[in-house]
Protein backbone atom coordinates (compact mmCIF):
# COMPACT_ATOMS: atom_id res chain seq x y z
CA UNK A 1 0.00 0.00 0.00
CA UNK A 2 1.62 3.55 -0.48
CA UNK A 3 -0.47 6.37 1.07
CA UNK A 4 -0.34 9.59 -0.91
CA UNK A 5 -1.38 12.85 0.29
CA UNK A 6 -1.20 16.77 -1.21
CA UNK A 7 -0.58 19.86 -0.10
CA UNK A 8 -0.41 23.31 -1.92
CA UNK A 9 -3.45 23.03 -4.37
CA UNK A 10 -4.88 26.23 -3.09
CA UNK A 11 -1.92 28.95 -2.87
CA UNK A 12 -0.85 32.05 -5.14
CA UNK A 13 2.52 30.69 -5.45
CA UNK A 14 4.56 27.99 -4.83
CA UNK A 15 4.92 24.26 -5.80
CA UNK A 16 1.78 21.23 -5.54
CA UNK A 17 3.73 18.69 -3.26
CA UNK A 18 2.55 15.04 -3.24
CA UNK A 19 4.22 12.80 0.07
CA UNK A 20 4.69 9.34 -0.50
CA UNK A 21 4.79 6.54 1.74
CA UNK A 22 4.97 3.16 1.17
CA UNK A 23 2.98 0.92 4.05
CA UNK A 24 3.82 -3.00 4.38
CA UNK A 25 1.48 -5.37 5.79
CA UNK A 26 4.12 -6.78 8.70
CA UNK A 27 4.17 -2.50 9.87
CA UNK A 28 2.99 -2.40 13.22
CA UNK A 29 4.45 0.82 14.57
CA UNK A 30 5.04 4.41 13.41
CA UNK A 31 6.22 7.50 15.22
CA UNK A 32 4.02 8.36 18.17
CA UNK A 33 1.69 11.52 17.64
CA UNK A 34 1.39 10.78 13.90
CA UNK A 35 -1.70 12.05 12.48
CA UNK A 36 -2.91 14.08 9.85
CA UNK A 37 -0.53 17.10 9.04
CA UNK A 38 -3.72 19.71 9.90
CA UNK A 39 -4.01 18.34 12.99
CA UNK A 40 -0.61 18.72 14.25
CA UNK A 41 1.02 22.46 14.89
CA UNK A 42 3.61 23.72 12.72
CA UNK A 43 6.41 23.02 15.73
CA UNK A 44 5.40 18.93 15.99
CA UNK A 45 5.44 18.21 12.45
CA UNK A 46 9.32 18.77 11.72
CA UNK A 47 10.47 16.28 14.42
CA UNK A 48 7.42 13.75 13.31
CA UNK A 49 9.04 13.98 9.33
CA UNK A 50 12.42 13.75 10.53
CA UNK A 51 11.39 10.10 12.43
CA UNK A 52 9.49 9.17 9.70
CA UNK A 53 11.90 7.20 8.08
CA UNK A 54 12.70 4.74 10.65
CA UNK A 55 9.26 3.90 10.53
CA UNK A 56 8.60 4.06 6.65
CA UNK A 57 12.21 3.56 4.49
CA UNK A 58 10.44 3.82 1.23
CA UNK A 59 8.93 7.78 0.84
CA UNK A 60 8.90 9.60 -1.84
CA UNK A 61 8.30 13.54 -2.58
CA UNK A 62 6.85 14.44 -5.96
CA UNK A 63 6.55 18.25 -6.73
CA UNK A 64 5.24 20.28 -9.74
CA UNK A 65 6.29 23.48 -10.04
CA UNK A 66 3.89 26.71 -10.34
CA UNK A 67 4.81 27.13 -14.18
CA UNK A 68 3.28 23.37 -14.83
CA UNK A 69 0.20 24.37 -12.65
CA UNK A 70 0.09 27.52 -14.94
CA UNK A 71 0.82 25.07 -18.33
CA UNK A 72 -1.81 22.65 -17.35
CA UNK A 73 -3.62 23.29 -14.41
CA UNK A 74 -4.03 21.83 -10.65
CA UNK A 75 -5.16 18.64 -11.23
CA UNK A 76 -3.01 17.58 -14.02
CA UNK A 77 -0.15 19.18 -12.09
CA UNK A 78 -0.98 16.91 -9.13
CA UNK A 79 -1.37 13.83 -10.90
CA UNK A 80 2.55 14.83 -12.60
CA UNK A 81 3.74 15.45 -8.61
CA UNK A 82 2.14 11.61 -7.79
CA UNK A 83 4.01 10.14 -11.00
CA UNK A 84 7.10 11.24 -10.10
CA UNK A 85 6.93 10.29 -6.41
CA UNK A 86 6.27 6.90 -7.84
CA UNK A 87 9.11 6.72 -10.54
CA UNK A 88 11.23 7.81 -7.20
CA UNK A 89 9.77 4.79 -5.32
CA UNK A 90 10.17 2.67 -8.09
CA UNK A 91 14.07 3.61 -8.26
CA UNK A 92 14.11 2.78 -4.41
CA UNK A 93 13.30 -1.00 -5.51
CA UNK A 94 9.40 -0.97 -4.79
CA UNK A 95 7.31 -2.87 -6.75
CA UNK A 96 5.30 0.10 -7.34
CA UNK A 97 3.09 -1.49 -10.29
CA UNK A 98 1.75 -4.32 -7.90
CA UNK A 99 1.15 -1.79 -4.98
CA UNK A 100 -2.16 0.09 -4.25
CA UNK A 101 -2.12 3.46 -4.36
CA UNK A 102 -4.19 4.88 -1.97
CA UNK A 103 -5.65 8.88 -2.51
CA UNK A 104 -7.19 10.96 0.28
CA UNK A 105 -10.81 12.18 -1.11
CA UNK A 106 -12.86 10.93 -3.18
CA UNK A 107 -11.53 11.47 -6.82
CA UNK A 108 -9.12 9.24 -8.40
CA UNK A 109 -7.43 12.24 -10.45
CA UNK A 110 -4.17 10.39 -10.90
CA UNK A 111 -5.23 6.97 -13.03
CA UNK A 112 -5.56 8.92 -16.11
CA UNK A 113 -2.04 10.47 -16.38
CA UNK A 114 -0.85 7.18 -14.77
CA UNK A 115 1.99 5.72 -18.00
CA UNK A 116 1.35 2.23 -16.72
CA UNK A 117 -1.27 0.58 -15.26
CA UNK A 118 -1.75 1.19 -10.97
CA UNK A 119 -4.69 0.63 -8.42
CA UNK A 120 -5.63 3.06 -7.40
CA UNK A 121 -8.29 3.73 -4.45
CA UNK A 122 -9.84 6.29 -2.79
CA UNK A 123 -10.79 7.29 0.59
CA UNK A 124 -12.58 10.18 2.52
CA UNK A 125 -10.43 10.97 5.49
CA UNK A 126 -7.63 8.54 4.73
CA UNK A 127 -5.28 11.49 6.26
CA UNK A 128 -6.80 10.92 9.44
CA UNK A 129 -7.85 7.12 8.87
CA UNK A 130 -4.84 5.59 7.29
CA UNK A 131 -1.41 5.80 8.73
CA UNK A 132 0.30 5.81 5.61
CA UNK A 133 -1.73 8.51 4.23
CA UNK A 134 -0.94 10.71 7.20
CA UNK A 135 2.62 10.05 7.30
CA UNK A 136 2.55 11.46 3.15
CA UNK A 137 0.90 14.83 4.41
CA UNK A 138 3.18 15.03 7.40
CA UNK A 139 6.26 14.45 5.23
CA UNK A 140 4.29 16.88 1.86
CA UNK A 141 3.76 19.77 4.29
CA UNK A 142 7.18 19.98 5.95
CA UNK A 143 9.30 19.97 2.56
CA UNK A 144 6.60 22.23 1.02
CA UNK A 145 6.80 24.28 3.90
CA UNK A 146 10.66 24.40 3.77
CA UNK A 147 10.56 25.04 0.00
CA UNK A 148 8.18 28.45 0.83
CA UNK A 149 10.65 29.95 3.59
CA UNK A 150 13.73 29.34 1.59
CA UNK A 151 11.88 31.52 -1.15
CA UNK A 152 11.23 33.96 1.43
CA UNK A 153 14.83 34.71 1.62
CA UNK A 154 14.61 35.89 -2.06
CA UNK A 155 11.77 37.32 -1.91
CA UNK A 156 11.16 38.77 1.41
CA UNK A 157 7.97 41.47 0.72
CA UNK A 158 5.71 38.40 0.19
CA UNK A 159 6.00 37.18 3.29
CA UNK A 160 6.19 33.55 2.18
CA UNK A 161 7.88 32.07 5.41
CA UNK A 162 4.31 33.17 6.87
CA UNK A 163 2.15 32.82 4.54
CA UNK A 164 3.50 29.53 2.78
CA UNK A 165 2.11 31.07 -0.71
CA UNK A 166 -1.01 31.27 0.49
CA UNK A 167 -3.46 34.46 -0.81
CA UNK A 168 -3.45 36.65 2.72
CA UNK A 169 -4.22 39.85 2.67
CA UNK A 170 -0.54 40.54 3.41
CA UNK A 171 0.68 38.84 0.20
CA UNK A 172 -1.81 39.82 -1.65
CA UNK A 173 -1.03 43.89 -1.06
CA UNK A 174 2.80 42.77 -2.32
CA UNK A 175 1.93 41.29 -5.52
CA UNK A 176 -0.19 44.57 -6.17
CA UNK A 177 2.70 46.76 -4.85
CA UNK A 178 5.51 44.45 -6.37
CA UNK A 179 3.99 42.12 -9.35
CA UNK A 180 4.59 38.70 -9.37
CA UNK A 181 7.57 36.38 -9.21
CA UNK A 182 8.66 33.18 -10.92
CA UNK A 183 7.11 31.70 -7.90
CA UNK A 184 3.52 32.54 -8.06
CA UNK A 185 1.12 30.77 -9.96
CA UNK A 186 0.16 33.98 -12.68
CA UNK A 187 -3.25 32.25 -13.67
CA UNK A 188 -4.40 32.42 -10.57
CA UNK A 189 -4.09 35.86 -9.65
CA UNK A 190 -7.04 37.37 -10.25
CA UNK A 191 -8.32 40.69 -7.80
């Protein structure tokens, strides 16, 4: 089973990030206080990522960037994120095509830009229901939000390591007093 989980479909700017984690039946322990990435603060879900791994060897990232969102749009930009989190576990040795992939929500968005066949399922609340799933948005949030403060130090008037991307009043007021950057996502700027 590998647990997949996004974050990032709703900002201005920045990447879609897609966490992978790869579940095996014999698991029967994961880092304690894992849950869903929106139900843990900001300060827990560093040290929960960084233990991850002990727990869960095979992870994967997959990004897309804000120009691809642009090019094609969210969905196909999250299905591109999910394929190449999977080429990534496939390089790790996991036998990705006779895996399950398991989405949280209720649309299966990634099976037609899949380039080989995959099952794929679906579940409301697998981020809460489904330690794998959680351990993908734990692990999707951190490097996502890591990715938005490191652009923060080039481009400080956005306020990024605050507002991760996201439209709040703050950011938007800079992208009307200073345009936008290779960062933000220009089709979806719209005030």
């Amino acid at each position: 089973m590998i647990g997949c989980d996004e974050v990032g479909r709703g900002p201005l700017a920045g990447p879609v990030v897609v966490g992978l984690v790869v579940w095996e039946p014999t698991q029967g322990e994961w880092p304690e206080g894992l849950r869903d990435s929106k139900a843990l603060s900001e300060k827990k879900r560093p040290a929960i990522a960084e233990a991850l791994p002990e727990f869960f060897p095979h992870h994967a990232i997959g990004e897309a960037s804000p120009q691809e969102i642009d090019a094609r749009g969210i969905v196909a930009a999250l299905a591109t994120a999910v394929v190449r989190g999977l080429r990534d576990l496939a390089a790790q040795g996991v036998a990705v095509g006779s895996s399950v992939l398991l989405l949280d929500g209720s649309h299966d968005f990634v099976t037609p830009h899949l380039p080989h066949p995959l099952a794929v399922r679906t579940q409301e609340k697998a981020d809460r229901d489904c330690v794998s799933v959680a351990a993908a948005s734990v692990l999707a949030k951190v490097h996502r939000d890591a990715t938005m403060v490191r652009y923060a130090d080039t481009y400080p008037e956005y306020g990024f390591e605050s507002n991760k991307g996201y439209g709040s009043a703050g950011h938007r007021q800079a992208i009307t007093d200073h345009g936008v950057t290779e960062v933000h996502r220009t089709t979806w700027i719209h005030f």
